[in-house]
N, C-alpha and C. Protein backbone atom coordinates (compact mmCIF):
# COMPACT_ATOMS: atom_id res chain seq x y z
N UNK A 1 -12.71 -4.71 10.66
CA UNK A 1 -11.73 -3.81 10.07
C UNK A 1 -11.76 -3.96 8.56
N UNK A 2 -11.63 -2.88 7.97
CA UNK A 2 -11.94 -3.02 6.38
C UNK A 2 -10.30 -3.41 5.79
N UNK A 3 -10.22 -3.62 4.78
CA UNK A 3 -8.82 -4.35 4.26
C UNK A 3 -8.08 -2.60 4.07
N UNK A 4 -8.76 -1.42 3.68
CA UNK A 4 -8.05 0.26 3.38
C UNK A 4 -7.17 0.37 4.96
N UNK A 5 -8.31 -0.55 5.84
CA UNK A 5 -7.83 0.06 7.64
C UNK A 5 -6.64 -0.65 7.68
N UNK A 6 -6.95 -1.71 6.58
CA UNK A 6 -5.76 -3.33 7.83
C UNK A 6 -4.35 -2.22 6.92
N UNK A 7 -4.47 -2.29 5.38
CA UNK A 7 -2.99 -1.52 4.80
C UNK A 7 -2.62 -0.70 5.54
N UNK A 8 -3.17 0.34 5.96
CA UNK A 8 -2.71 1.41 6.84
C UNK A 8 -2.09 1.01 8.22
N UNK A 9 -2.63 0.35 8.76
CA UNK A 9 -2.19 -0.23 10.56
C UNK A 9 -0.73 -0.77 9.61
N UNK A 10 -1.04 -1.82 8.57
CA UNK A 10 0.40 -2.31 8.50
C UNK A 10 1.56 -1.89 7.72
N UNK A 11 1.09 -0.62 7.28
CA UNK A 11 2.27 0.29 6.51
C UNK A 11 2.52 1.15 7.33
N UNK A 12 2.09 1.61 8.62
CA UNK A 12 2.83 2.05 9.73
C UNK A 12 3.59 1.09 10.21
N UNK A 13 3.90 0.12 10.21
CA UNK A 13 4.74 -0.65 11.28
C UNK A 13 5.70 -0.44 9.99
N UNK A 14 6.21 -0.27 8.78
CA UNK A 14 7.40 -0.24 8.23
C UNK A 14 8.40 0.57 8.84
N UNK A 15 9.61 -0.19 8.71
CA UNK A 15 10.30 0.56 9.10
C UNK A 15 11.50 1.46 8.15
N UNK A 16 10.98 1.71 6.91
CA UNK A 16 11.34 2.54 6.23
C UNK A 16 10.96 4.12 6.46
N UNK A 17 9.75 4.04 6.73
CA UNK A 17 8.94 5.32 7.04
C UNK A 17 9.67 6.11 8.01
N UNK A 18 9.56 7.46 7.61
CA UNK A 18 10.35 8.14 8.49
C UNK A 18 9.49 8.16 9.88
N UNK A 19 9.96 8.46 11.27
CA UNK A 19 9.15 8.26 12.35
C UNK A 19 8.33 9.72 12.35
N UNK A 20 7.39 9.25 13.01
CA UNK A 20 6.18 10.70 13.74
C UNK A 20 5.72 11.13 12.32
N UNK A 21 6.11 10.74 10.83
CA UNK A 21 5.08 11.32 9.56
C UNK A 21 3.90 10.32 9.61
N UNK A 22 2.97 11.06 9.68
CA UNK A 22 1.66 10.87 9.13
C UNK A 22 1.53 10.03 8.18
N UNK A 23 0.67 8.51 8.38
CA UNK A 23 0.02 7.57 7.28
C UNK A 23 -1.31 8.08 7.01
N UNK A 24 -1.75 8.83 5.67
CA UNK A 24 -3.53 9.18 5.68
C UNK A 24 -4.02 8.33 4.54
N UNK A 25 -4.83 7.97 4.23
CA UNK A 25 -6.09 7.80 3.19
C UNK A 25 -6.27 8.54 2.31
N UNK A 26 -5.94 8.77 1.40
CA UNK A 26 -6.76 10.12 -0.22
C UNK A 26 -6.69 10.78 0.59
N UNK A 27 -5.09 11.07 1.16
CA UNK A 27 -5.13 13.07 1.62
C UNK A 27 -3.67 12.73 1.85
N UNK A 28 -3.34 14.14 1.28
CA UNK A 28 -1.84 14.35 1.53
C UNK A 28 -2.04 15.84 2.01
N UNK A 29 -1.42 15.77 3.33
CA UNK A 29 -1.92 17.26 3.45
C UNK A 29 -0.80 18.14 3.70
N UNK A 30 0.74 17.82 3.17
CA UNK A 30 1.65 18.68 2.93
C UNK A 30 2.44 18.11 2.58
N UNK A 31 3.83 18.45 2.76
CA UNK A 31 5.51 17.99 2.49
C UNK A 31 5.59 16.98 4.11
N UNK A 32 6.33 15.59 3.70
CA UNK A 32 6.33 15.01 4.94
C UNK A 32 5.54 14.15 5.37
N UNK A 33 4.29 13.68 4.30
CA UNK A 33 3.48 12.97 4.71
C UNK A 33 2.91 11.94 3.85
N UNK A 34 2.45 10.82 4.35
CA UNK A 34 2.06 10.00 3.53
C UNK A 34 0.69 9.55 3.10
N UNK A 35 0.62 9.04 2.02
CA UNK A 35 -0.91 8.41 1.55
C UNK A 35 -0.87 7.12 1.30
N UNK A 36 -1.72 6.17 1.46
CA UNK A 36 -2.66 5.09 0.72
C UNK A 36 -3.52 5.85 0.16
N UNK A 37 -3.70 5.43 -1.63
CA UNK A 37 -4.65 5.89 -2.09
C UNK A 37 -5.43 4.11 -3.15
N UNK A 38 -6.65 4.21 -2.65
CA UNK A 38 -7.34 2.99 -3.36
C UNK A 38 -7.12 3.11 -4.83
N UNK A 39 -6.51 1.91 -5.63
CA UNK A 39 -6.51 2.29 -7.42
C UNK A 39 -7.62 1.57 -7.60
N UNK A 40 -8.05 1.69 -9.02
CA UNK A 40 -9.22 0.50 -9.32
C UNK A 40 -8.59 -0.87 -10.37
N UNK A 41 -9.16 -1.65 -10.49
CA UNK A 41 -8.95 -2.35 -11.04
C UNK A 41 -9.92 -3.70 -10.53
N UNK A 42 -9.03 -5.33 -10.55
CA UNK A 42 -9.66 -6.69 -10.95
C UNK A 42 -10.20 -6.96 -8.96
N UNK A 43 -10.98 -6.80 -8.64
CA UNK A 43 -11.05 -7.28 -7.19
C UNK A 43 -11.11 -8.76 -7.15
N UNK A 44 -11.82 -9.37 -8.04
CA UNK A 44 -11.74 -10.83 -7.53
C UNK A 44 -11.04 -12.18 -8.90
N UNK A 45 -10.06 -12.20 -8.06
CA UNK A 45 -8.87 -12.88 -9.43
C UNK A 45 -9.12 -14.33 -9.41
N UNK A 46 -9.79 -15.02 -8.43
CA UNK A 46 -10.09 -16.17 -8.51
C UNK A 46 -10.83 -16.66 -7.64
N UNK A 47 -12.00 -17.47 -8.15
CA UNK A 47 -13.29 -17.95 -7.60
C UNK A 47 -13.58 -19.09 -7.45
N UNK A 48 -13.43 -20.29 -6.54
CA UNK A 48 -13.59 -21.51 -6.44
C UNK A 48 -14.73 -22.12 -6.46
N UNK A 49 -15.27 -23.34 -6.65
CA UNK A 49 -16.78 -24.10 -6.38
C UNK A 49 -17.24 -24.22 -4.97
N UNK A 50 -15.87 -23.81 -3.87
CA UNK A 50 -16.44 -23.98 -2.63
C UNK A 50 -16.89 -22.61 -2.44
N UNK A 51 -16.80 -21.61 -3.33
CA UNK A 51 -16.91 -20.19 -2.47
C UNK A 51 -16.07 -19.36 -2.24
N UNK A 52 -14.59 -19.87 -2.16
CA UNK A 52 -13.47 -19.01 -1.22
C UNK A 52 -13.18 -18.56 -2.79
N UNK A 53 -13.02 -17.28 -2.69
CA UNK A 53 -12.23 -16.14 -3.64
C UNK A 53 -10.64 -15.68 -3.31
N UNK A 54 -9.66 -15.98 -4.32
CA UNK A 54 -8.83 -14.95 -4.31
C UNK A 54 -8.84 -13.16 -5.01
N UNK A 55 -8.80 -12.75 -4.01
CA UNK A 55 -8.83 -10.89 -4.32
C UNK A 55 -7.96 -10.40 -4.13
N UNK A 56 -7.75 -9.35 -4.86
CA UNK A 56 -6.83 -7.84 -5.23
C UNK A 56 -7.52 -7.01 -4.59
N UNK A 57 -6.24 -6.15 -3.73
CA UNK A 57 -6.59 -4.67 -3.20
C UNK A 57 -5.67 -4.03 -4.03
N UNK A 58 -5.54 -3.40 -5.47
CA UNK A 58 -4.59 -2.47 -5.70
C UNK A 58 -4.24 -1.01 -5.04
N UNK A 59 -3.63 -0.91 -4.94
CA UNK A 59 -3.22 0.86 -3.55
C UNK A 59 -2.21 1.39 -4.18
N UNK A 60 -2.04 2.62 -4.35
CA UNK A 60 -0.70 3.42 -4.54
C UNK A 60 0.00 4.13 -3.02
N UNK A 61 0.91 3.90 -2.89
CA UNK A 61 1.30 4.49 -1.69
C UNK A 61 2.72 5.86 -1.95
N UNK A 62 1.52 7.22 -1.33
CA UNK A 62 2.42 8.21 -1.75
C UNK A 62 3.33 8.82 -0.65
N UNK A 63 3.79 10.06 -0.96
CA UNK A 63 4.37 10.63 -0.14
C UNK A 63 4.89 11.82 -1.02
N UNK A 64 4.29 12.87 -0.43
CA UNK A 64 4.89 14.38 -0.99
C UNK A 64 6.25 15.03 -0.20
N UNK A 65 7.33 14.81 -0.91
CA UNK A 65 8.82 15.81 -0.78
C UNK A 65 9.54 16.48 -1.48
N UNK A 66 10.39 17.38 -1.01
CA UNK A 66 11.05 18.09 -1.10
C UNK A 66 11.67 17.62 -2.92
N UNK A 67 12.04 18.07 -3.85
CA UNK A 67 12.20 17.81 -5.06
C UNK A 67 12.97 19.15 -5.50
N UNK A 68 13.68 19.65 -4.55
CA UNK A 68 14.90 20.94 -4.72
C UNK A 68 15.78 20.72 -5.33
N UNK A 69 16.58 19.52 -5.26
CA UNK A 69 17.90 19.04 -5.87
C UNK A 69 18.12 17.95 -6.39
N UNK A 70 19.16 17.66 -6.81
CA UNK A 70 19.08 16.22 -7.26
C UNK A 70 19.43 15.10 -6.32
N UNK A 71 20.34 15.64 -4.99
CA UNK A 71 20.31 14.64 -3.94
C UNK A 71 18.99 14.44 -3.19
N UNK A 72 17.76 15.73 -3.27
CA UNK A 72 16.69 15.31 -2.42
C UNK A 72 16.26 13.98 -3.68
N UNK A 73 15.91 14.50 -4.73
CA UNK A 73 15.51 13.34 -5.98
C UNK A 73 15.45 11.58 -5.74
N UNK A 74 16.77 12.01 -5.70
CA UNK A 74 17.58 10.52 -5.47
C UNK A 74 16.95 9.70 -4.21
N UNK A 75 17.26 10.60 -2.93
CA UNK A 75 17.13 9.80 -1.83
C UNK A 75 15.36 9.34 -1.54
N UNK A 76 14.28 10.05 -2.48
CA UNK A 76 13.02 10.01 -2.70
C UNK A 76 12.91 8.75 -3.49
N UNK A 77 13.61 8.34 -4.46
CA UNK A 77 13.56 7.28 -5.31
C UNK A 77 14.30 6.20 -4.48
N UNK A 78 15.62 6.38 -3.64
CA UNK A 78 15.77 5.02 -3.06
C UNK A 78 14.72 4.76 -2.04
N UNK A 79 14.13 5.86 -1.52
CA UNK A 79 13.02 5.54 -0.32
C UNK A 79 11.93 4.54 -0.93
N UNK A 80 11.74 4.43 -1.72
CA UNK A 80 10.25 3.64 -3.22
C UNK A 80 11.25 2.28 -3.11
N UNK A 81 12.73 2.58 -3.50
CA UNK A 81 13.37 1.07 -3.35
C UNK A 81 13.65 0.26 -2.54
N UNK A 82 13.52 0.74 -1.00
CA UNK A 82 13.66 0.56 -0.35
C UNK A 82 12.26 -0.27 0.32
N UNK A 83 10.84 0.52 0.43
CA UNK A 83 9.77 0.37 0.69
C UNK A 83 9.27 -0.97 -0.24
N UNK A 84 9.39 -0.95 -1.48
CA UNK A 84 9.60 -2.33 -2.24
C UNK A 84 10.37 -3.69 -1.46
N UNK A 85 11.65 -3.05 -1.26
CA UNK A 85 11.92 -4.51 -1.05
C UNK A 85 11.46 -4.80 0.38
N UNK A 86 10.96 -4.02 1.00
CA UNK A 86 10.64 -4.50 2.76
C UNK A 86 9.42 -5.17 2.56
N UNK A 87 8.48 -4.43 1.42
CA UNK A 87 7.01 -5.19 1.53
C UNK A 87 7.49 -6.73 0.73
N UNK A 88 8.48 -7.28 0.05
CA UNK A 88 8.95 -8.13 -0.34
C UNK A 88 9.15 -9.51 0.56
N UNK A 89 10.14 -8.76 1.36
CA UNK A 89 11.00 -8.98 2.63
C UNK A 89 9.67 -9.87 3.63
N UNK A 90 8.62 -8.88 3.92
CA UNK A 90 7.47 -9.32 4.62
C UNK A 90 6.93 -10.28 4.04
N UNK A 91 6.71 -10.44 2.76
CA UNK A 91 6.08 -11.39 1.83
C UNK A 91 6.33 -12.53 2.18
N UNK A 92 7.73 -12.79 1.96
CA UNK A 92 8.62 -13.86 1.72
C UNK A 92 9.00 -14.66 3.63
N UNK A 93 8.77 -13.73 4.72
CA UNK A 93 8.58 -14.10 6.00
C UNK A 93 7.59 -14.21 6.41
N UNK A 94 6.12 -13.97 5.44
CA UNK A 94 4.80 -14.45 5.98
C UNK A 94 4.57 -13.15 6.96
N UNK A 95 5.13 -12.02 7.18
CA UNK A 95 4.46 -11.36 8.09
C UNK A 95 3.61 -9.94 7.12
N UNK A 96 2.16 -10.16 7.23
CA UNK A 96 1.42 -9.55 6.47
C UNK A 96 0.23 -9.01 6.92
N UNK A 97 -0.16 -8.41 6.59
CA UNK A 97 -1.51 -7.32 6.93
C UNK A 97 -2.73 -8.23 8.09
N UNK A 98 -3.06 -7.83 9.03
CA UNK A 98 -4.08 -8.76 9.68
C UNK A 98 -5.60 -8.49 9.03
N UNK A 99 -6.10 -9.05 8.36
CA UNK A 99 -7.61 -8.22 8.25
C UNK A 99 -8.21 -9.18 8.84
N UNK A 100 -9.85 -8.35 7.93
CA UNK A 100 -11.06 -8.92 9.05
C UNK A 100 -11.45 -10.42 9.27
N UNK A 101 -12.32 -10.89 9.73
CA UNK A 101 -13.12 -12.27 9.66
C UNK A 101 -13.63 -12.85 8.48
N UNK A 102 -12.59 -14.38 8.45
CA UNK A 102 -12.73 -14.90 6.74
C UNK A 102 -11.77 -14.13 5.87
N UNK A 103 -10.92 -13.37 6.24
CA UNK A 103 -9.92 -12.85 5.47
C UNK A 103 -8.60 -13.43 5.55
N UNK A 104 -7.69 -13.70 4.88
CA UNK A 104 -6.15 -13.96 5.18
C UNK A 104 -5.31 -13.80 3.65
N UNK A 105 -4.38 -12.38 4.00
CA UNK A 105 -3.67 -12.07 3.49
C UNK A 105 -2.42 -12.85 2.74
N UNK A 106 -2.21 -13.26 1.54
CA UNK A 106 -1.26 -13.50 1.06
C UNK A 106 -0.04 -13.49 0.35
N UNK A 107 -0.08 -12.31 0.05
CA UNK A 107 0.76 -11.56 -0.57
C UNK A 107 0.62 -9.88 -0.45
N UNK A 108 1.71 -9.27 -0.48
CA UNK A 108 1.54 -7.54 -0.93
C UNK A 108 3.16 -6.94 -1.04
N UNK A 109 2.53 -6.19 -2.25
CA UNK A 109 4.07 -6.50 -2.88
C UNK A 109 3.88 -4.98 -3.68
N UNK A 110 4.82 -4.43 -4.28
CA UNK A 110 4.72 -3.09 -5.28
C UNK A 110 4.77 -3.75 -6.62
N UNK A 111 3.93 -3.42 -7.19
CA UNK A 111 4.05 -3.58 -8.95
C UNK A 111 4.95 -2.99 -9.92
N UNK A 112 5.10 -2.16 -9.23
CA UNK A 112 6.27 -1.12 -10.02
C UNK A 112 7.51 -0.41 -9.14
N UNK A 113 8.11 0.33 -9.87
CA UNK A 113 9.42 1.84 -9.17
C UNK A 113 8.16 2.26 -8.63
N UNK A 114 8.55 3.10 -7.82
CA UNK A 114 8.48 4.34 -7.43
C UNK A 114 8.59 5.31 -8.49
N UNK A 115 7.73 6.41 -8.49
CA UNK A 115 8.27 7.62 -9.40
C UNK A 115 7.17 8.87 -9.09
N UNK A 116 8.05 9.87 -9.92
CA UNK A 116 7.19 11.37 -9.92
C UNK A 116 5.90 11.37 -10.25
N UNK A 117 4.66 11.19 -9.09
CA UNK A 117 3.52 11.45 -10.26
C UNK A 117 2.91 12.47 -10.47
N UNK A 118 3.21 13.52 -9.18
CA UNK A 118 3.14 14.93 -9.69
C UNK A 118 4.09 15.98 -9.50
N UNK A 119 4.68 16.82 -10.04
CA UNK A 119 5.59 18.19 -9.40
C UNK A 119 4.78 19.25 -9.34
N UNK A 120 4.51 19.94 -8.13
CA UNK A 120 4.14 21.20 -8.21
C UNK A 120 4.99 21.65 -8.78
N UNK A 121 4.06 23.59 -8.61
CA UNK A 121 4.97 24.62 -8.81
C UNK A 121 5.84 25.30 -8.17
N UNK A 122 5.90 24.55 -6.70
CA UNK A 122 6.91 25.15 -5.66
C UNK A 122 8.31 23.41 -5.85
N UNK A 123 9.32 23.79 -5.15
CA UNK A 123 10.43 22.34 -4.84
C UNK A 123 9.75 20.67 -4.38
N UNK A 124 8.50 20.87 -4.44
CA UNK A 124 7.73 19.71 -3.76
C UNK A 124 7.03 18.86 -4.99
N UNK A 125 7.20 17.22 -4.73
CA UNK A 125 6.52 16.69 -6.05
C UNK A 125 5.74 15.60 -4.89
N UNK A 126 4.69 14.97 -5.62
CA UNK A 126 4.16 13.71 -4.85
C UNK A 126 5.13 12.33 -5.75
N UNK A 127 5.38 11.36 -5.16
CA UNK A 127 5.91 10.31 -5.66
C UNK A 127 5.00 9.15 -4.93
N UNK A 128 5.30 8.52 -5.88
CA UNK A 128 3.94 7.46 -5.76
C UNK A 128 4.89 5.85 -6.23
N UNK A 129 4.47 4.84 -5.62
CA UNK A 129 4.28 3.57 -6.06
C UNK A 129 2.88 2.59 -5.71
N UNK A 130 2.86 1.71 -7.23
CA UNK A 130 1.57 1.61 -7.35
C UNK A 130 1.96 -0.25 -6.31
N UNK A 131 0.62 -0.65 -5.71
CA UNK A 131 1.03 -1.94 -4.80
C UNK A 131 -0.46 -2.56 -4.76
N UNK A 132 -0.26 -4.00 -4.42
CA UNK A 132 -1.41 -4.96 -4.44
C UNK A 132 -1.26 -5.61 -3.05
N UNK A 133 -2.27 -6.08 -2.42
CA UNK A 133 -2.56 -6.99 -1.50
C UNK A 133 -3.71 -7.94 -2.14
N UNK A 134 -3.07 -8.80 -1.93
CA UNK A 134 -3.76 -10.34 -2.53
C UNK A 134 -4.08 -11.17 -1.19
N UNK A 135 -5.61 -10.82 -1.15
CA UNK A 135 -5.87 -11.95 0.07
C UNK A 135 -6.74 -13.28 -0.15
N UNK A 136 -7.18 -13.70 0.23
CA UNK A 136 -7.99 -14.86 0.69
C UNK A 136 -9.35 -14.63 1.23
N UNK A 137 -10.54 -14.53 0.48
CA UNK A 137 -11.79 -14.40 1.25
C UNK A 137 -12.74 -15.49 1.17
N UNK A 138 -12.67 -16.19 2.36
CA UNK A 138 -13.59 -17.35 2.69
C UNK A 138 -15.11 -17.13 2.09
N UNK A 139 -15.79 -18.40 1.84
CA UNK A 139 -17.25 -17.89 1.77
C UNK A 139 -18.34 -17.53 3.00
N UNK A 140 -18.73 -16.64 2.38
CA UNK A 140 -19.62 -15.70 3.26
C UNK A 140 -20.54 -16.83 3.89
N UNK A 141 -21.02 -17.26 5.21
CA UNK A 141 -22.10 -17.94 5.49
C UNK A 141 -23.40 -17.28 5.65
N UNK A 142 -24.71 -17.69 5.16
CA UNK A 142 -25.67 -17.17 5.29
C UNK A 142 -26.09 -17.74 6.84
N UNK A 143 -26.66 -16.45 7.56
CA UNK A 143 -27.19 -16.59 8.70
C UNK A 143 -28.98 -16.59 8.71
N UNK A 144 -29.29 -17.66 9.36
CA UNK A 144 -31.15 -17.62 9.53
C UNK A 144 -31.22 -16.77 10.73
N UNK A 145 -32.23 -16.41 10.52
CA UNK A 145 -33.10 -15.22 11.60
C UNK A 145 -34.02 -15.86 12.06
């Protein structure tokens, strides 16, 4: 399982998310739905003499709504505050993303608010917060043939 698959399996189990909306990958494909989108940045933040690396997955996690009023506004921005403190919440109880072989997750957390990162031209904006998963990658063993 790639670490894009493990975020996704485990940003569905939030229970902030509204039920039956859609978790996708670099696609938002209307009002109501959500994204992981990969950011770029530092992948490997620390490198030991035995091999084992600490790494960064930076991710923005979106969601395109309704942006009609100022109560939809609001309740879009506590949803970002909310989603923050649960991936917190998880942090701090050790329950975190499963990935692959030689992997173990240690942190994932939001770096920032929540906020507008785009408004269309219709009542609909995407809102975005930007987030890291910090795991643990063992060293690779070389296999003989």
């Amino acid at each position: 399982m790639t670490v894009i698959e493990s975020i996704q399996t485990y940003i569905k189990t939030c229970t902030e998310l509204e039920e039956g909306r859609p978790v996708w990958v670099n696609y938002l494909g209307g009002v109501n739905q959500y994204s992981i989108v990969p950011l770029p940045g530092t992948k490997v933040l620390e490198e030991y003499l035995n091999g084992v690396k600490i790494m960064d997955f930076p991710f923005a996690f979106q969601t395109m709504n309704s942006t009609a009023d100022d109560l939809e506004r609001l309740a879009n921005a506590g949803f970002f505050e909310s989603f923050s403190d649960w991936m917190y919440t998880q942090t701090e109880l050790g329950n975190l993303p499963t990935l692959g072989a030689g992997q173990t997750a240690e942190l994932i957390e939001a770096v920032n608010c929540g906020y507008l990162f785009a408004q269309g031209e219709s009542d609909t904006g995407i809102y975005q917060i930007d987030c890291r998963l910090q795991y643990r990658q063992e060293k690779q063993t070389e296999t003989s043939e």
